[in-house]
C-alpha atoms as a PDB file:
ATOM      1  CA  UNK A   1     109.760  81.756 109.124  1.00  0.00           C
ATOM      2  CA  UNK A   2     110.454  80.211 105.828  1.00  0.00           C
ATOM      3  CA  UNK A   3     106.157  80.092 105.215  1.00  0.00           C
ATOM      4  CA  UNK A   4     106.113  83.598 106.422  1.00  0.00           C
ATOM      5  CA  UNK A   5     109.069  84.738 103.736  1.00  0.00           C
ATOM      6  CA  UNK A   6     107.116  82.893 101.045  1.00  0.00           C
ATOM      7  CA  UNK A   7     103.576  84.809 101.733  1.00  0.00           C
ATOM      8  CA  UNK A   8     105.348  88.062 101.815  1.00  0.00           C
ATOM      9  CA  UNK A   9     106.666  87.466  98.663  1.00  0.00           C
ATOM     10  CA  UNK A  10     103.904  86.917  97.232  1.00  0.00           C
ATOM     11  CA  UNK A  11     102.921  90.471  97.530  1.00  0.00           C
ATOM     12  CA  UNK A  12     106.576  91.969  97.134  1.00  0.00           C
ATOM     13  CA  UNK A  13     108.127  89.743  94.865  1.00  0.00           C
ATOM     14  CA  UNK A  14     106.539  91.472  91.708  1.00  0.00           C
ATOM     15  CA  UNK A  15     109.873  93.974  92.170  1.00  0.00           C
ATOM     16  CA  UNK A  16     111.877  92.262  91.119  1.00  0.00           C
ATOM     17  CA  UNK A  17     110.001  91.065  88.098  1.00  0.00           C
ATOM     18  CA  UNK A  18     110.454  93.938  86.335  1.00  0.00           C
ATOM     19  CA  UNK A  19     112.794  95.757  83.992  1.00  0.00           C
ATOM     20  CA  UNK A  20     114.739  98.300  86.326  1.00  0.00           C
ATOM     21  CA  UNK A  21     113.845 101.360  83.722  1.00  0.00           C
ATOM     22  CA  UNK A  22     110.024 100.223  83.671  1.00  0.00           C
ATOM     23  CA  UNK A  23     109.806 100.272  87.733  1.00  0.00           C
ATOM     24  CA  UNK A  24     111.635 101.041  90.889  1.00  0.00           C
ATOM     25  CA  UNK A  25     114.081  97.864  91.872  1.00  0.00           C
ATOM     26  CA  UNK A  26     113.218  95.818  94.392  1.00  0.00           C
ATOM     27  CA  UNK A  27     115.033  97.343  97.188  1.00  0.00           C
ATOM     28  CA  UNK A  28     113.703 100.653  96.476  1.00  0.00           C
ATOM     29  CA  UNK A  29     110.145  99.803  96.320  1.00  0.00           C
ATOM     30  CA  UNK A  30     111.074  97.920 100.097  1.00  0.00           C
ATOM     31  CA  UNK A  31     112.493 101.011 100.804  1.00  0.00           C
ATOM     32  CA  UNK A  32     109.535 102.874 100.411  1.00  0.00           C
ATOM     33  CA  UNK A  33     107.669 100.208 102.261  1.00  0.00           C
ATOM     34  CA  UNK A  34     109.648 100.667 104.990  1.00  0.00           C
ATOM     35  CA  UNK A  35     110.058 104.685 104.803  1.00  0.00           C
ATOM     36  CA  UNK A  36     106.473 105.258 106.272  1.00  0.00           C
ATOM     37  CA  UNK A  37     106.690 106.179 109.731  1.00  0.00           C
ATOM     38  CA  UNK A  38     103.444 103.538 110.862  1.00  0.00           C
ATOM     39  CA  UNK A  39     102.864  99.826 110.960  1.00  0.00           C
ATOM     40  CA  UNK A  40      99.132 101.164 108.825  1.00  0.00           C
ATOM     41  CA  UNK A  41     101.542 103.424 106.687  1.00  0.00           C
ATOM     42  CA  UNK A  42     103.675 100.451 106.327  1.00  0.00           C
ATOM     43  CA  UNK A  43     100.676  98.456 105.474  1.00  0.00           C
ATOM     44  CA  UNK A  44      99.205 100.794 102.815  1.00  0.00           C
ATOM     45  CA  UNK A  45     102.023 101.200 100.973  1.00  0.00           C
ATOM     46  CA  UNK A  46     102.927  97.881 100.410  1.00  0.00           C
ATOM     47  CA  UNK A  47      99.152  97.415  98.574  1.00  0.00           C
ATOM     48  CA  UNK A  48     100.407 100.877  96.559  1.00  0.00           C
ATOM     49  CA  UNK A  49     103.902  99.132  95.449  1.00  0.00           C
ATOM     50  CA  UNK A  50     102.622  95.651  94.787  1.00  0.00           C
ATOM     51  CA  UNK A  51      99.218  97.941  92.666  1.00  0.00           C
ATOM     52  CA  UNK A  52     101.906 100.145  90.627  1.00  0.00           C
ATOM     53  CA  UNK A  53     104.258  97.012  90.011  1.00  0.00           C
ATOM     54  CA  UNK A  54     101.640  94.509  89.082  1.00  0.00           C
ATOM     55  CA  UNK A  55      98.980  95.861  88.354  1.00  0.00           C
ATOM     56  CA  UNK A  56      97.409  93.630  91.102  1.00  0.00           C
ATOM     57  CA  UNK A  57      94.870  93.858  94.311  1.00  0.00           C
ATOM     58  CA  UNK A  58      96.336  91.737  96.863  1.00  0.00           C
ATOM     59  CA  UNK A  59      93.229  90.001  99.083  1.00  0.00           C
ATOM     60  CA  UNK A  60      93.263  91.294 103.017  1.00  0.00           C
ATOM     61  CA  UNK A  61      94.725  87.717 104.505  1.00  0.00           C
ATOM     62  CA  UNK A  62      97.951  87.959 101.823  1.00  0.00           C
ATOM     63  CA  UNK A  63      98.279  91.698 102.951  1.00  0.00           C
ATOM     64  CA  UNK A  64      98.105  90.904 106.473  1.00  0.00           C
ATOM     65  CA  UNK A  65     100.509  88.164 106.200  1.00  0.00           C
ATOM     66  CA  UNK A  66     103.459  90.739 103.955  1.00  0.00           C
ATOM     67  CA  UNK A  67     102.630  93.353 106.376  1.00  0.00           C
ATOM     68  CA  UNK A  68     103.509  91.070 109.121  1.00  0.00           C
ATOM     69  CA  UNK A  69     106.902  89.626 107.595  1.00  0.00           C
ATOM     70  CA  UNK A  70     107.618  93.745 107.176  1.00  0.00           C
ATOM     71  CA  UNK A  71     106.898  94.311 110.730  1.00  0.00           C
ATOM     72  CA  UNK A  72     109.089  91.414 111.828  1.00  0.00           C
ATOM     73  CA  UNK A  73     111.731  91.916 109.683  1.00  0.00           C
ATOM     74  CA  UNK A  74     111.845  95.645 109.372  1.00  0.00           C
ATOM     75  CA  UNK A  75     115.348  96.601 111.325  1.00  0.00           C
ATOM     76  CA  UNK A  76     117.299  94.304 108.910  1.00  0.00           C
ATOM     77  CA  UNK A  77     116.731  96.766 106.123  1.00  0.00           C
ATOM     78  CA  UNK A  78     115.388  97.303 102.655  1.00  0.00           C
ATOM     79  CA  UNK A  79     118.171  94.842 101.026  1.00  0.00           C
ATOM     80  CA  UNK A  80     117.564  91.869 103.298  1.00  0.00           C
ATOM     81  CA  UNK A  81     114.000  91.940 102.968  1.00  0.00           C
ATOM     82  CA  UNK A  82     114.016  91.915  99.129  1.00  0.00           C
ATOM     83  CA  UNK A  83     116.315  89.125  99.307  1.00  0.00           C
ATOM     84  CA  UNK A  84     114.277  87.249 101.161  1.00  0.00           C
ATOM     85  CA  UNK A  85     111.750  87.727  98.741  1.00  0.00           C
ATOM     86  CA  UNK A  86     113.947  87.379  95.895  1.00  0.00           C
ATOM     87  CA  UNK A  87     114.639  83.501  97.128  1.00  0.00           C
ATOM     88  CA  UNK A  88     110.696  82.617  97.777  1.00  0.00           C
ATOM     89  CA  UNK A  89     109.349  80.114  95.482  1.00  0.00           C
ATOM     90  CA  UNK A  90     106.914  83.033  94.612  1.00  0.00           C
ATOM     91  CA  UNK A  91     108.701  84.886  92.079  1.00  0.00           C
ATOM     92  CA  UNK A  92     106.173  83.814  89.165  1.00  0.00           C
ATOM     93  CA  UNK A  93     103.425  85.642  91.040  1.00  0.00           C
ATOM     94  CA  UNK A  94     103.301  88.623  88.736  1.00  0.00           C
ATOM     95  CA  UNK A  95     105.376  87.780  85.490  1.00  0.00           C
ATOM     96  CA  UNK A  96     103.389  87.951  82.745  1.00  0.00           C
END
C-alpha cells in the first residue's frame, strides 16, 4: 500500500506544490479527479491536473499506477487521498 501511495504521488503530489492563488489546492484538483463519472475519465483527468499543475507528461506505467491508487482509494474522498499524497516521499517531484 505504502509503494502504491508513493507512485500515486508522484503524479498528484505536484498540488500541493503550489501557491493556492497560482493553482487549485490539492484537494480540489483530487476532487476533480475523482468528479468524472469513469475509471478512463478518472484516468484522463489525472494526466490533465498533473499537465496544468506541472507542466509535466507523466509516462503510461506512472499513470497506470496513480490511476490505480485512485481507483482503490476513491470512496475515502478527495481529502484522504491528497493526504496520502501529501505524506509520500514524492513531494519534490515537481518543485522547481
Amino acid at each position: 500500500m505504502n509503494k502504491l501511495c508513493i507512485l500515486a504521488g508522484c503524479a498528484l503530489m505536484v498540488f500541493g506544490m503550489v501557491p493556492a492563488e497560482a493553482k487549485p489546492s490539492a484537494v480540489a484538483a483530487v476532487s476533480a479527479v475523482l468528479s468524472r463519472p469513469t475509471p478512463a475519465a478518472r484516468k484522463a483527468e489525472i494526466g490533465r491536473q498533473v499537465a496544468m499543475m506541472c507542466n509535466l507528461s507523466l509516462s503510461g506505467g506512472d499513470l497506470d499506477r496513480a490511476s490505480a491508487f485512485i481507483e482503490a482509494n476513491r470512496a475515502r474522498g478527495a481529502h484522504w487521498v491528497a493526504e496520502q499524497i501529501s505524506r509520500s516521499e514524492l513531494g519534490d517531484a515537481c518543485s522547481d
